[in-house]
Each structure stands twice: as structure tokens, then as C-alpha cells.
PDB file of N, CA and C in Angstrom:
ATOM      1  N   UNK A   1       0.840  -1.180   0.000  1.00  0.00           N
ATOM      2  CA  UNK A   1       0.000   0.000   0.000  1.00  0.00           C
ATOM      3  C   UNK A   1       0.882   1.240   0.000  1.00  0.00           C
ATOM      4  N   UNK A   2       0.347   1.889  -0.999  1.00  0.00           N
ATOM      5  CA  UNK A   2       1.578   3.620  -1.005  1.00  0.00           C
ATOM      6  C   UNK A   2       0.041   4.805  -0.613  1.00  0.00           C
ATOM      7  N   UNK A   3       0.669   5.335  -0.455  1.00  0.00           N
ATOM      8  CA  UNK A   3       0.371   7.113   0.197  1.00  0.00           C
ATOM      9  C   UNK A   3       0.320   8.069  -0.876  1.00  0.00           C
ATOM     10  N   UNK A   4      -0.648   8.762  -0.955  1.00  0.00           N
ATOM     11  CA  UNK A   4      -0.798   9.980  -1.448  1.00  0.00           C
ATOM     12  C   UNK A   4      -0.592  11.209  -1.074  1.00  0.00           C
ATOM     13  N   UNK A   5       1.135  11.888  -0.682  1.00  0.00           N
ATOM     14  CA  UNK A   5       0.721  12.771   0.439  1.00  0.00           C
ATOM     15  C   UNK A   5      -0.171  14.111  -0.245  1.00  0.00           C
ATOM     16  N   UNK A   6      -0.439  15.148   0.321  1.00  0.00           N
ATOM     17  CA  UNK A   6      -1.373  16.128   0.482  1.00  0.00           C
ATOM     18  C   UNK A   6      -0.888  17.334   0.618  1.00  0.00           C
ATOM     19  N   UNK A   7       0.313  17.279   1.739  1.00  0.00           N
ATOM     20  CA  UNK A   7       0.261  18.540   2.086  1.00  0.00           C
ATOM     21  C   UNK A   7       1.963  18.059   2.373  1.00  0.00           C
ATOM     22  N   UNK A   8       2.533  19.809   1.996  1.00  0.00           N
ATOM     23  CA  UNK A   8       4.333  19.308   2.332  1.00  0.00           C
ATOM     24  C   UNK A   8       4.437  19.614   3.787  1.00  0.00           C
ATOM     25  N   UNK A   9       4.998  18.406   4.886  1.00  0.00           N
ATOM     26  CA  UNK A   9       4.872  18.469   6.019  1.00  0.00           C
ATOM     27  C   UNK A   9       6.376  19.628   6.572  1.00  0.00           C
ATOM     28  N   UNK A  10       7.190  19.115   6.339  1.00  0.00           N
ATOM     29  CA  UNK A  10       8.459  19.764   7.359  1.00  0.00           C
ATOM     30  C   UNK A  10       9.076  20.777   6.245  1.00  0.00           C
ATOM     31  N   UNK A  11       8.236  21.872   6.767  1.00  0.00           N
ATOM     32  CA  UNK A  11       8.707  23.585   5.965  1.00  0.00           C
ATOM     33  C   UNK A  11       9.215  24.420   7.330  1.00  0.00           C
ATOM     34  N   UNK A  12      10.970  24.279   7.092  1.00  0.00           N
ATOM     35  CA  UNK A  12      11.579  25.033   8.202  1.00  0.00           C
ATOM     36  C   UNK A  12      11.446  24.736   9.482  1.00  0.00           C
ATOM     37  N   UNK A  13      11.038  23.486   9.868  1.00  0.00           N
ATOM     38  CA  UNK A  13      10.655  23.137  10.519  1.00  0.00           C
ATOM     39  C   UNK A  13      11.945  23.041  12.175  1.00  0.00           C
ATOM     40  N   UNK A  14      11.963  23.847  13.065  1.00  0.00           N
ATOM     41  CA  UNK A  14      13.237  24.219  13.884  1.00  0.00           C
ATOM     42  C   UNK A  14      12.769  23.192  15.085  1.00  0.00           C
ATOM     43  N   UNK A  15      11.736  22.628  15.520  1.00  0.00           N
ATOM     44  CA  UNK A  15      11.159  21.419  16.897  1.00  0.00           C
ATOM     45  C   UNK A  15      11.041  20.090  16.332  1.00  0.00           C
ATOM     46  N   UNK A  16      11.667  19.440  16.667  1.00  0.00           N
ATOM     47  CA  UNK A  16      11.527  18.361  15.890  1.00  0.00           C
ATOM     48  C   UNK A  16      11.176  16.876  17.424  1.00  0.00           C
ATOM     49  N   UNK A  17      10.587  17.533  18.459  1.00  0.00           N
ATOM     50  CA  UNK A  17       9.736  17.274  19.188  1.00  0.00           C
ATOM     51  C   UNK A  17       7.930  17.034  18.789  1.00  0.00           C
ATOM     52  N   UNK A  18       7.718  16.249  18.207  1.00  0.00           N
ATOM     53  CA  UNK A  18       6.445  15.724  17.362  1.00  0.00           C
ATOM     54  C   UNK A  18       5.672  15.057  18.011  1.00  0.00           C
ATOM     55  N   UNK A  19       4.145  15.124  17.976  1.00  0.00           N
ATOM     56  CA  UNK A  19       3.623  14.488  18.352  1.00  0.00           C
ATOM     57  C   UNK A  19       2.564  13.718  17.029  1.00  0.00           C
ATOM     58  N   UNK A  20       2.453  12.387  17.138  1.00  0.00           N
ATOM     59  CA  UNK A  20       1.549  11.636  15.871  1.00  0.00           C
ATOM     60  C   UNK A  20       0.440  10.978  16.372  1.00  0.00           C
ATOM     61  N   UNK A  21      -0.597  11.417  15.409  1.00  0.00           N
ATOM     62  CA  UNK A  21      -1.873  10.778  15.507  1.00  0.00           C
ATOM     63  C   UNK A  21      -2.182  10.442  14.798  1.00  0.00           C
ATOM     64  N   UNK A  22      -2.477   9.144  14.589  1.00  0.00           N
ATOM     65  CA  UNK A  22      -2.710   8.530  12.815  1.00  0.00           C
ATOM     66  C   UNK A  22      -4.461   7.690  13.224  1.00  0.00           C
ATOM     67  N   UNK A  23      -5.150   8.238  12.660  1.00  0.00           N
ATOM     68  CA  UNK A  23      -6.724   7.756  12.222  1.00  0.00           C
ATOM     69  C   UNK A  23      -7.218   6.869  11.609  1.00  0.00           C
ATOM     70  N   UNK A  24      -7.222   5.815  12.225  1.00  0.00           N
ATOM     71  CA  UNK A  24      -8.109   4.963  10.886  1.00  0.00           C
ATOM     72  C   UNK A  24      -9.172   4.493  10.495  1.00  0.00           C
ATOM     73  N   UNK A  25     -10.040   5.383  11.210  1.00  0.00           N
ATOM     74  CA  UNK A  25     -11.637   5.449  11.465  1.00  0.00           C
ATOM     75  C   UNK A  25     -12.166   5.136  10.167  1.00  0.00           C
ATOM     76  N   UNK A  26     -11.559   5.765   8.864  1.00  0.00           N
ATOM     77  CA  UNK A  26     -11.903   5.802   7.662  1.00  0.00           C
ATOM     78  C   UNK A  26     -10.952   4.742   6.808  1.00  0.00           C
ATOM     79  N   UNK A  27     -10.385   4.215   7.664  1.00  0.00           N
ATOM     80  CA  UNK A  27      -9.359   3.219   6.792  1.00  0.00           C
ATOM     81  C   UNK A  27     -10.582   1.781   5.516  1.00  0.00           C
ATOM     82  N   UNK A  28     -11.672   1.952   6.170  1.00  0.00           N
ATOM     83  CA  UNK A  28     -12.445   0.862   5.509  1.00  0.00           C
ATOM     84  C   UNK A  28     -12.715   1.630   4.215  1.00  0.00           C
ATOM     85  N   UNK A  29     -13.261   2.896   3.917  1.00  0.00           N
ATOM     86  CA  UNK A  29     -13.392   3.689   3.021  1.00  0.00           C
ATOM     87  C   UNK A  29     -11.970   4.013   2.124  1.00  0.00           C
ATOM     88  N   UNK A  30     -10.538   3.510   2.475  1.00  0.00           N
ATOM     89  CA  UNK A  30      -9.841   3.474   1.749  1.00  0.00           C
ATOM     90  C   UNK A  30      -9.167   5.425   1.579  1.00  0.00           C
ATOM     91  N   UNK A  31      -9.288   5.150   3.132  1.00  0.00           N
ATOM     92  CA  UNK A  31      -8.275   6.769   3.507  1.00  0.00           C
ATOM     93  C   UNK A  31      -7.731   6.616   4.988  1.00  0.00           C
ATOM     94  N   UNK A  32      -6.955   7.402   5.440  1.00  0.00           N
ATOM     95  CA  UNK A  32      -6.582   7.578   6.789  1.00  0.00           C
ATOM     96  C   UNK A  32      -5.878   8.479   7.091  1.00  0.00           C
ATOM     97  N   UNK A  33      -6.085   9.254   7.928  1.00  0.00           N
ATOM     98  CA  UNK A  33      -5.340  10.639   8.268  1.00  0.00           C
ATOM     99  C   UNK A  33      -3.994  10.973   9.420  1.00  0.00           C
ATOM    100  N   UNK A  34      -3.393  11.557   9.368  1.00  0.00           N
ATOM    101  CA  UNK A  34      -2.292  11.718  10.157  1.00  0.00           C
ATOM    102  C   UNK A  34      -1.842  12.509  10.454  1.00  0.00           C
ATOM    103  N   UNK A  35      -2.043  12.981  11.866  1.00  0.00           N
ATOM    104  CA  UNK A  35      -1.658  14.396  12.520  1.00  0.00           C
ATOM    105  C   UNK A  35      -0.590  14.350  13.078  1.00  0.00           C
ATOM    106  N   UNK A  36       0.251  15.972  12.798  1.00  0.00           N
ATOM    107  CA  UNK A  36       1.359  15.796  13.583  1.00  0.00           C
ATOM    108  C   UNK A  36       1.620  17.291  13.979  1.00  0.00           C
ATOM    109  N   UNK A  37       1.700  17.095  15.309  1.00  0.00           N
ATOM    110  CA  UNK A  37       1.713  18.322  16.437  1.00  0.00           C
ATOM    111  C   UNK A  37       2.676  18.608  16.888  1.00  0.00           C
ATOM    112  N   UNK A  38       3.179  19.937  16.485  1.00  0.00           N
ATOM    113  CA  UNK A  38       4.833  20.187  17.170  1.00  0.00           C
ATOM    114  C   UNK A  38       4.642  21.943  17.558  1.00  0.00           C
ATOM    115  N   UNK A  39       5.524  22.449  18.204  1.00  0.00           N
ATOM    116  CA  UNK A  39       5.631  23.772  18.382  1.00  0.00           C
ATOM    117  C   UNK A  39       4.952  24.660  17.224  1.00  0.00           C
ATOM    118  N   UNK A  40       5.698  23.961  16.651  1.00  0.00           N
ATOM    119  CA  UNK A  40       5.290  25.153  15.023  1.00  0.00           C
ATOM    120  C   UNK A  40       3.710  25.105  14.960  1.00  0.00           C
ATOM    121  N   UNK A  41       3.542  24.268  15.293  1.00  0.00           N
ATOM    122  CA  UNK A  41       1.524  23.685  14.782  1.00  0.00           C
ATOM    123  C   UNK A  41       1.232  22.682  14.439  1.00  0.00           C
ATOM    124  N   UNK A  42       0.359  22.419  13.982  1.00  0.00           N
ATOM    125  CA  UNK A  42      -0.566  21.142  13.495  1.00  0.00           C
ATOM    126  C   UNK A  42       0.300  21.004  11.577  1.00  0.00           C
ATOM    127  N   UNK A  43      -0.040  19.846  11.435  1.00  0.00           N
ATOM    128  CA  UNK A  43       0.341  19.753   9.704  1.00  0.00           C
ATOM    129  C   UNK A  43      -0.721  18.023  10.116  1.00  0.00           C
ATOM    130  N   UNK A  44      -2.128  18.447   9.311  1.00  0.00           N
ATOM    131  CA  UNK A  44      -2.413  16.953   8.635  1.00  0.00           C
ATOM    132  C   UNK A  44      -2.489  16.210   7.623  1.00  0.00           C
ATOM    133  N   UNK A  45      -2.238  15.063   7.736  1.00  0.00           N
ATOM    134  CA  UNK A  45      -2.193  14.376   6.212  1.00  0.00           C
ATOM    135  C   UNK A  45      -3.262  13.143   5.758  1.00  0.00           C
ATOM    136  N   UNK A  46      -3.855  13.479   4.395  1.00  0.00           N
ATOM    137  CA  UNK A  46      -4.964  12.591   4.748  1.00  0.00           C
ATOM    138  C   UNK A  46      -4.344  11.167   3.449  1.00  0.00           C
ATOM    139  N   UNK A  47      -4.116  10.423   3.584  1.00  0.00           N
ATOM    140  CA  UNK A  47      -3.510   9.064   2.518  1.00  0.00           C
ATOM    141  C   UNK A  47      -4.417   8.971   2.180  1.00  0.00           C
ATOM    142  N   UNK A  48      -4.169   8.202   0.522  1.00  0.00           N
ATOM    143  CA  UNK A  48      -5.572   6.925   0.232  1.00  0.00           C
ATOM    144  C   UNK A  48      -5.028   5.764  -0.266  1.00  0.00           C
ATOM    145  N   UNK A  49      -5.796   4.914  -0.155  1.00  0.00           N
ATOM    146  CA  UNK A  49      -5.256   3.443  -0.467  1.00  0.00           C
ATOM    147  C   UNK A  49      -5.136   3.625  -2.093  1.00  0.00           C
ATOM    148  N   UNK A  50      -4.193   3.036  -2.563  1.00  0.00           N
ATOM    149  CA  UNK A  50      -4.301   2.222  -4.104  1.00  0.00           C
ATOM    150  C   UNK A  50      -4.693   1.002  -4.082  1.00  0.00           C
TER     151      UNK A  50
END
């Protein structure tokens, strides 16, 4: 299974203290999302299955 990313995650990114939340509430629908929380802010990413 590959990834579609979405969004470019690490822009200048100076904390590299992260926190990950990966979703797969929607994984049956053939997506799943992935949050990642650091100083800088939020950046989410939503995959889809091939």
C-alpha cells in the first residue's frame, strides 16, 4: 500500500519534538489521516489506499 501525500509536512521546521496521531476510522473507506503536532503547529495528512 503507497500514500498519497497532500500537504508538504516539514517547511523550516526548527522542533523536531512531534507528536503523531494517525486515524483509521476511515481506513475501511480506503483513507486515513495523520496528525502531527509540534511547536510550530498542526500539519495533517490525509492518505488513500491504491
Amino acid at each position: 500500500m503507497t500514500g498519497i501525500k497532500r500537504e508538504t509536512v516539514f517547511n523550516d521546521l526548527a522542533d523536531l519534538n512531534l507528536s503523531l496521531n494517525l486515524n483509521l476510522s476511515s481506513y475501511a473507506s480506503g483513507t486515513y489521516m495523520l496528525r502531527i503536532t509540534g511547536s510550530g503547529g498542526v500539519k495533517v495528512l490525509w492518505f488513500v489506499k491504491e
